[in-house]
N, C-alpha and C. Protein backbone atom coordinates (compact mmCIF):
# COMPACT_ATOMS: atom_id res chain seq x y z
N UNK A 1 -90.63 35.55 4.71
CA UNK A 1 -89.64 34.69 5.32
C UNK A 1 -89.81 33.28 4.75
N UNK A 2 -88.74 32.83 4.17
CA UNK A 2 -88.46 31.44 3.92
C UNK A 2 -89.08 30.67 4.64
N UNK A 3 -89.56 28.70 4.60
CA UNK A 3 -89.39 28.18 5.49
C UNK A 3 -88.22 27.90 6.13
N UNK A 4 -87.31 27.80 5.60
CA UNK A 4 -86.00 27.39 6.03
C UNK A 4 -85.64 28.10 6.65
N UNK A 5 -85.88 29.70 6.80
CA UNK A 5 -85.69 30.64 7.65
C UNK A 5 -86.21 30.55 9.31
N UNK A 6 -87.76 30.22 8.75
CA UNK A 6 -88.54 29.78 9.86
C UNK A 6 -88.29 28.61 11.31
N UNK A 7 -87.49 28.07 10.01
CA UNK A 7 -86.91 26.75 10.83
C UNK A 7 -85.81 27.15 11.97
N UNK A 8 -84.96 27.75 10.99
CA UNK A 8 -83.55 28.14 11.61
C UNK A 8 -83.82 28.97 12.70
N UNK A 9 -84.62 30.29 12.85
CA UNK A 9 -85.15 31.13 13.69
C UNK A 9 -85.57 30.33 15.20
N UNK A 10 -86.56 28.92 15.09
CA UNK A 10 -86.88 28.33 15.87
C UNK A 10 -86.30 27.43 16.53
N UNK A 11 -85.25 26.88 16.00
CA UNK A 11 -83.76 25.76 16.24
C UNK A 11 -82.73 26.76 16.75
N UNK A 12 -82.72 28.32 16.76
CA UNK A 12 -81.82 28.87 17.77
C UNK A 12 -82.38 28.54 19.13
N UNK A 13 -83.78 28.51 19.39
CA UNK A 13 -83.86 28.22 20.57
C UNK A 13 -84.11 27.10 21.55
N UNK A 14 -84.11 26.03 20.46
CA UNK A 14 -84.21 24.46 20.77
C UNK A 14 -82.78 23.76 20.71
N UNK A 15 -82.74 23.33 22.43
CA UNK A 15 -81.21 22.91 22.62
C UNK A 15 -80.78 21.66 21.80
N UNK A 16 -82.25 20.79 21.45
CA UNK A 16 -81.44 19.71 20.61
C UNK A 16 -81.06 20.05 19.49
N UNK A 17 -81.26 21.15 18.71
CA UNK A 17 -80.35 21.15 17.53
C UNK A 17 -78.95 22.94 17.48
N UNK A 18 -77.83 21.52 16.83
CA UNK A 18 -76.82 22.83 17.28
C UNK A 18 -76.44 23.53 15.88
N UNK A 19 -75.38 24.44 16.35
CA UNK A 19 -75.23 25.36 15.16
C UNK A 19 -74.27 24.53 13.90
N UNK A 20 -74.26 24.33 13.02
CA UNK A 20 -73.47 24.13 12.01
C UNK A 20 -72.77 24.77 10.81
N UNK A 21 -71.85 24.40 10.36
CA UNK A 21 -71.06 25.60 9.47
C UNK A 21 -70.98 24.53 8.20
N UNK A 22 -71.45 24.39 7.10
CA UNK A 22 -71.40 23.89 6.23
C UNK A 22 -70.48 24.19 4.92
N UNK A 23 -69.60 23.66 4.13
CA UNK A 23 -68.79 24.12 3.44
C UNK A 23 -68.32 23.33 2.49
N UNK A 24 -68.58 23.83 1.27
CA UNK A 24 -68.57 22.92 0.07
C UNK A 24 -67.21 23.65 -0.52
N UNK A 25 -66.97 22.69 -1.93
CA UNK A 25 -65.81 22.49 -2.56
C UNK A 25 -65.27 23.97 -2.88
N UNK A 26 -64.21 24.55 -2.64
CA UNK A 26 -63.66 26.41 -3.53
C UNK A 26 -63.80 25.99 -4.60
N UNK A 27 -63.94 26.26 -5.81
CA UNK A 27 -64.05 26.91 -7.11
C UNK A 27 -63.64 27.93 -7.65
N UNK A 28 -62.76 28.07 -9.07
CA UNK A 28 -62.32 29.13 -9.48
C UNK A 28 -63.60 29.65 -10.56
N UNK A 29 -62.70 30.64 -11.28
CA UNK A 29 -63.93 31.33 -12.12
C UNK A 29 -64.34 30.23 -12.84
N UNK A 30 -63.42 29.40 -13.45
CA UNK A 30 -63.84 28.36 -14.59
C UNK A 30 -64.79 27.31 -13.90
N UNK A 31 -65.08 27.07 -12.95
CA UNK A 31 -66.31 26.41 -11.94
C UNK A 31 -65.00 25.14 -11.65
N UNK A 32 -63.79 25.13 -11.79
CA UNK A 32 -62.78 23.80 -11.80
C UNK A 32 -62.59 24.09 -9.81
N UNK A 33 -62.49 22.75 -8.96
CA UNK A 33 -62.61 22.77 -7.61
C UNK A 33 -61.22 23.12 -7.74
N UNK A 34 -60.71 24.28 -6.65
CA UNK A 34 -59.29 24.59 -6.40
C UNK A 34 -58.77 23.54 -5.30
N UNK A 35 -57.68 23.33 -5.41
CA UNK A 35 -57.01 22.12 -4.64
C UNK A 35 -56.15 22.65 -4.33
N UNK A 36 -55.35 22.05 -2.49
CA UNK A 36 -53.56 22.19 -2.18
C UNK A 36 -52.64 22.08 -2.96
N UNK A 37 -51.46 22.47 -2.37
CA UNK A 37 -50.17 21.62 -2.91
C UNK A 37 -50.20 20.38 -2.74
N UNK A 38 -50.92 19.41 -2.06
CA UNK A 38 -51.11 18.39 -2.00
C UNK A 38 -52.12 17.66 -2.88
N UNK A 39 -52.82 18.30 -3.17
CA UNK A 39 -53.81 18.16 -4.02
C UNK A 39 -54.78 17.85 -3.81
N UNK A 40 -55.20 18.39 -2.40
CA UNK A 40 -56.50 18.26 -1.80
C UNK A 40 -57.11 19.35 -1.82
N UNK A 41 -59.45 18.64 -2.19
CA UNK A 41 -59.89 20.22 -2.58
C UNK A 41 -59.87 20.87 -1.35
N UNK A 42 -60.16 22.15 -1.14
CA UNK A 42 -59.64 23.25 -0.41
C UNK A 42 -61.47 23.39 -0.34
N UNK A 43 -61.80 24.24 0.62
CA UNK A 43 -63.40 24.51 1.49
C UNK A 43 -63.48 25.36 1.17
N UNK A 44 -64.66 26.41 0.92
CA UNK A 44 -65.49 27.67 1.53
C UNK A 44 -66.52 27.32 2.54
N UNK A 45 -66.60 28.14 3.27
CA UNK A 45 -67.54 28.58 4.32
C UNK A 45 -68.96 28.91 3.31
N UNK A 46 -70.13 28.24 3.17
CA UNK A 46 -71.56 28.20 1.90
C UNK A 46 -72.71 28.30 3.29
N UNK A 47 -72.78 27.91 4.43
CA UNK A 47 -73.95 28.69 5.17
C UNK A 47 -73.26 27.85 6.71
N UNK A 48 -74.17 29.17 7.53
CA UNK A 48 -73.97 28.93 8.86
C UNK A 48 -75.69 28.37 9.14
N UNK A 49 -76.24 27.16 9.93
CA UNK A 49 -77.19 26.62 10.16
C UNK A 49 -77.57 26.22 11.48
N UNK A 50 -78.51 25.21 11.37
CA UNK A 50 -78.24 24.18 12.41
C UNK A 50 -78.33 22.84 11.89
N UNK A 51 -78.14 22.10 13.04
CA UNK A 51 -78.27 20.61 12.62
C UNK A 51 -78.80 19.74 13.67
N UNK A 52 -79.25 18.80 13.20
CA UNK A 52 -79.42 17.81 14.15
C UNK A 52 -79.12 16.28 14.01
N UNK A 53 -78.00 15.75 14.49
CA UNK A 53 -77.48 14.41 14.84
C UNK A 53 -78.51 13.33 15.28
N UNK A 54 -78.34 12.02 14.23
CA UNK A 54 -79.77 11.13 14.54
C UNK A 54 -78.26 9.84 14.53
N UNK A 55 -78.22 9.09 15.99
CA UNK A 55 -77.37 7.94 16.32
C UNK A 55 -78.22 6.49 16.00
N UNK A 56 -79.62 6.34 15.64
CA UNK A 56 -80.13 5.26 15.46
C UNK A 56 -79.85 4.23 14.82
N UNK A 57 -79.06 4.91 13.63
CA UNK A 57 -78.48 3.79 12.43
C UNK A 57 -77.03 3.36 12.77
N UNK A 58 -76.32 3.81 13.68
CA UNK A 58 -74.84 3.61 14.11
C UNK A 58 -74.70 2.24 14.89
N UNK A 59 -73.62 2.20 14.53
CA UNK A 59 -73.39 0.51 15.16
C UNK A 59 -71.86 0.41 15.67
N UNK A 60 -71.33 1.68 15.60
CA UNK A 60 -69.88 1.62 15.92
C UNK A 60 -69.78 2.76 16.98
N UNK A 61 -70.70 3.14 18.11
CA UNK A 61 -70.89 4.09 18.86
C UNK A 61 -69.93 3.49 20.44
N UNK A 62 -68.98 4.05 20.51
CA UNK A 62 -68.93 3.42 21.72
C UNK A 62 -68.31 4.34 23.20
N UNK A 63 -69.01 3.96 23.86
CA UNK A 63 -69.10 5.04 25.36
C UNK A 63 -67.67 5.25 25.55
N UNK A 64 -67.83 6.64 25.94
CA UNK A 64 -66.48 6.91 27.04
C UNK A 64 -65.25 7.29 25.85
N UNK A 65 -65.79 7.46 24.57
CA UNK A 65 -64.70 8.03 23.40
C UNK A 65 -65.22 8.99 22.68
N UNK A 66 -64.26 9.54 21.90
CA UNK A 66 -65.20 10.65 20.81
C UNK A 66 -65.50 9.71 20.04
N UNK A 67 -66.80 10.46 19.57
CA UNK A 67 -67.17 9.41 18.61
C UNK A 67 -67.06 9.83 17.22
N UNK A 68 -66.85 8.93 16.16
CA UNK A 68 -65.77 8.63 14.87
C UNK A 68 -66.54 7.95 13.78
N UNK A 69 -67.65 7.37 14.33
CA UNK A 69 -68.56 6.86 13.14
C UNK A 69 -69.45 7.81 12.52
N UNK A 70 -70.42 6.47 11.70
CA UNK A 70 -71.23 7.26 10.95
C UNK A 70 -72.56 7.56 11.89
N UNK A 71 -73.11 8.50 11.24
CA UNK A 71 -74.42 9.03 11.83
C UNK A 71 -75.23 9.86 10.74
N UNK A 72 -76.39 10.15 10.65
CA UNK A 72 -77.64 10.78 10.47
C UNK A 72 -77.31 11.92 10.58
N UNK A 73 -77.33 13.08 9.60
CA UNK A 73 -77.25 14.70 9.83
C UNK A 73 -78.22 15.43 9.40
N UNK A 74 -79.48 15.71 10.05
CA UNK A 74 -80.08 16.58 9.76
C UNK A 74 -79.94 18.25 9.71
N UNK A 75 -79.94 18.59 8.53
CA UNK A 75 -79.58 20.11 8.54
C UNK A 75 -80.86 21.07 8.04
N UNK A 76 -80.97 22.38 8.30
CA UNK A 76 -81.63 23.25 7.82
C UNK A 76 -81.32 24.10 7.17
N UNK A 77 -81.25 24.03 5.63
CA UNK A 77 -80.95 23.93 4.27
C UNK A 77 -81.82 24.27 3.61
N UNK A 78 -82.29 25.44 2.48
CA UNK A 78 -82.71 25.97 1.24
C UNK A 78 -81.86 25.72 0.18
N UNK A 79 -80.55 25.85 0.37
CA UNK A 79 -79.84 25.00 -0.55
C UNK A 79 -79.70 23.54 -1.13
N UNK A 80 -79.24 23.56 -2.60
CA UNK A 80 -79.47 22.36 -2.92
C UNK A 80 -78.75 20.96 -2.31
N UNK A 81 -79.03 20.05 -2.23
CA UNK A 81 -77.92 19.55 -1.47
C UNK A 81 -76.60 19.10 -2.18
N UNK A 82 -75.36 18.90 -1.41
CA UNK A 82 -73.97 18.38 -1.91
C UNK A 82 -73.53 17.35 -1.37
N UNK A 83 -73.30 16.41 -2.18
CA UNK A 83 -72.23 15.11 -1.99
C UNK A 83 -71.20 15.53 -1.68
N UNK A 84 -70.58 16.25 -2.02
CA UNK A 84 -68.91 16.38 -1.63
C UNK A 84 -68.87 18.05 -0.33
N UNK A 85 -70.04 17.95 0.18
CA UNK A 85 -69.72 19.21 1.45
C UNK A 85 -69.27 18.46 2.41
N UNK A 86 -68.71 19.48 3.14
CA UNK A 86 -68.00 18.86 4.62
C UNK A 86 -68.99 20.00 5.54
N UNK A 87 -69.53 19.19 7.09
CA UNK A 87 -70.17 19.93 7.69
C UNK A 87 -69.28 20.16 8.71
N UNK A 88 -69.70 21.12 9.52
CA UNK A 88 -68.75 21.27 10.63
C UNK A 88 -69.60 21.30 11.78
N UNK A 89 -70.16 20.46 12.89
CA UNK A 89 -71.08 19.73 13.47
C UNK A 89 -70.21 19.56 15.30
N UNK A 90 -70.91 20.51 16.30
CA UNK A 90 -70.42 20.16 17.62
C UNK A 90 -69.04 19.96 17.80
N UNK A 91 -67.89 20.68 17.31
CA UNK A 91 -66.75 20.52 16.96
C UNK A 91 -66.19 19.59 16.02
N UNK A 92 -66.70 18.77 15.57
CA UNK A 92 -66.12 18.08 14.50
C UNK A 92 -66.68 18.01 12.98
N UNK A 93 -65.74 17.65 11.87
CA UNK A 93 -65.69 17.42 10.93
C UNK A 93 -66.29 16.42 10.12
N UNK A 94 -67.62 16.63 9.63
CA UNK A 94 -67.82 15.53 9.07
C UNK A 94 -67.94 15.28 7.46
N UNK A 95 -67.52 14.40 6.54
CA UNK A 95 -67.77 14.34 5.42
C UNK A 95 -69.33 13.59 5.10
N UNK A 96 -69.42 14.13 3.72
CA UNK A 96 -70.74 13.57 3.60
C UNK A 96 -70.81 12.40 2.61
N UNK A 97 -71.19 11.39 2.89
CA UNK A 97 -71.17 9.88 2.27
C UNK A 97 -72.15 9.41 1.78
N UNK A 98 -73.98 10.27 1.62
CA UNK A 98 -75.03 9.87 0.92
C UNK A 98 -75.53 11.00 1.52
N UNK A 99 -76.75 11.37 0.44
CA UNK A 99 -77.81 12.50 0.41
C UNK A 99 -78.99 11.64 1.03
N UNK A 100 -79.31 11.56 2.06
CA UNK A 100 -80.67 10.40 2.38
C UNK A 100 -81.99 11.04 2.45
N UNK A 101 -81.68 12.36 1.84
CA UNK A 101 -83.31 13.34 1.29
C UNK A 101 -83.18 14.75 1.53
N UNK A 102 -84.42 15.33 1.33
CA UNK A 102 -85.04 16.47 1.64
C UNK A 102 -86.60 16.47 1.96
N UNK A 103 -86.67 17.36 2.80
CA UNK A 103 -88.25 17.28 3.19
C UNK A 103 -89.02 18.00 1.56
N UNK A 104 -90.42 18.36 1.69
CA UNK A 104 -91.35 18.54 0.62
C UNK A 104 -91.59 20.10 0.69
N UNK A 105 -91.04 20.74 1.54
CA UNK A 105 -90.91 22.17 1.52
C UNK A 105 -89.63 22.56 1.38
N UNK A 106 -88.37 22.22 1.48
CA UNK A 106 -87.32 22.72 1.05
C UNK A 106 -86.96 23.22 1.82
N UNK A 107 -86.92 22.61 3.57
CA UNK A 107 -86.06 23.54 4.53
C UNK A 107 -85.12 22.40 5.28
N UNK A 108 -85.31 21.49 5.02
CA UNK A 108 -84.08 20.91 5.44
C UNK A 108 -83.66 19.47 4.46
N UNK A 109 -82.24 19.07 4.97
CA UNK A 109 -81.89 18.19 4.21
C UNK A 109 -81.02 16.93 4.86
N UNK A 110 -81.31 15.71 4.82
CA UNK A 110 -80.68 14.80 5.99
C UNK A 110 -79.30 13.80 4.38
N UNK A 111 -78.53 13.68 5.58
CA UNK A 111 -77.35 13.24 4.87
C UNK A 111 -76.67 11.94 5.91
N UNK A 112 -75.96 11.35 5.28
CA UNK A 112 -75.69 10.28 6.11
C UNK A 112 -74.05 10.47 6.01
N UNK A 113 -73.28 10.93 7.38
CA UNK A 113 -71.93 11.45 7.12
C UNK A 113 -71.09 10.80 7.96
N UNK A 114 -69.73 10.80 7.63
CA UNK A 114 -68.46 10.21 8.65
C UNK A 114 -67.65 11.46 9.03
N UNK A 115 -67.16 11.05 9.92
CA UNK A 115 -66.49 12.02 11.25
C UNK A 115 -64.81 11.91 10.37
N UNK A 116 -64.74 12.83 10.25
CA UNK A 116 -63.27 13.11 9.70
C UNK A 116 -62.24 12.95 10.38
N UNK A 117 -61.20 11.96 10.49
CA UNK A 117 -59.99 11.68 11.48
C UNK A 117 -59.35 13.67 12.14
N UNK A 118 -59.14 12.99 13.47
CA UNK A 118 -58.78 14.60 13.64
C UNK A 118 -57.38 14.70 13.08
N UNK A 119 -56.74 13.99 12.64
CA UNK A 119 -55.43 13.53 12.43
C UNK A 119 -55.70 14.00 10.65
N UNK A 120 -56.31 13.92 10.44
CA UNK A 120 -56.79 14.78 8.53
C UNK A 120 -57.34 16.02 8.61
N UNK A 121 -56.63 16.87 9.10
CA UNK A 121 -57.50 18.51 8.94
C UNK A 121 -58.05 18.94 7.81
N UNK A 122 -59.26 19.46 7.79
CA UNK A 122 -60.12 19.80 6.56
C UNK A 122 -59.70 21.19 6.25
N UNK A 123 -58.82 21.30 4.72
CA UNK A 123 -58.32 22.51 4.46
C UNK A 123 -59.20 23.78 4.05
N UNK A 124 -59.54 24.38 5.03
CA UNK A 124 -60.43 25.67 4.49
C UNK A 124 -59.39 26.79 3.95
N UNK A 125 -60.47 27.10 2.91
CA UNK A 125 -60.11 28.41 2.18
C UNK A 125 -60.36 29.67 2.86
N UNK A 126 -61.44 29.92 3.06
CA UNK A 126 -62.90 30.78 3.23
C UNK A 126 -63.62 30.51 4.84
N UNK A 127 -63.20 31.02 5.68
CA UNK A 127 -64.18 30.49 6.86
C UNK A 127 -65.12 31.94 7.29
N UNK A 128 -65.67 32.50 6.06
CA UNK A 128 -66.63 33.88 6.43
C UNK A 128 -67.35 33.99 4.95
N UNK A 129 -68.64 34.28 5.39
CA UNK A 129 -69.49 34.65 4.48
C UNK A 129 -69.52 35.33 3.90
């Protein structure tokens, strides 16, 4: 068993971290990102996880709304990481705006991401493994 496996196994049963659906750019055979008629890239579904949300660095948090800023995403990840994935995090959408590491065993990976207007739906291709 992986660590990353290990991880994930133990974060099903720890309420602070929730499930996440992670999903990077479609690609055709030629590795070129497939895009809309609009010309936006289009998603696959690349792993089901967990995650965990870190609010410490936020400065635009404010009570009594959904919240829309940036935040801290810790995920549990064997994969390499991606700049251009979109996570899918406690019902919402987030894009990813910096890689801010990986641990020294290769089971998770923290990213620093923005909450996707719900008013911009993130076009999935692929929502199954």
């Amino acid at each position: 068993m992986t660590y990353a496996a290990t991880l994930k196994r133990a974060a099903r049963h720890n309420p602070a971290w929730k499930p996440v659906s992670v999903y990077t750019v479609a690609v055709d055979e030629q590795g070129r990102g497939i895009t809309d008629a609009a010309g936006i890239f289009e998603y696959d579904l690349s792993e089901e996880t967990y995650g965990l949300r870190d609010f410490t660095r936020d400065d635009t948090f404010i009570i009594d709304t959904n919240y829309s800023g940036d935040a801290d995403l810790t995920i549990i990840s064997e994969a390499q990481p991606d700049d251009r994935a979109v996570i899918l995090y406690d019902g919402i959408f987030y894009q990813v705006t910096e890689i801010r590491g990986t641990d020294a065993m290769g089971g998770t990976i923290k990213y620093r991401v923005q909450a996707v207007p719900t008013d911009q739906p993130v076009p999935i291709r692929n929502n199954s493994l």
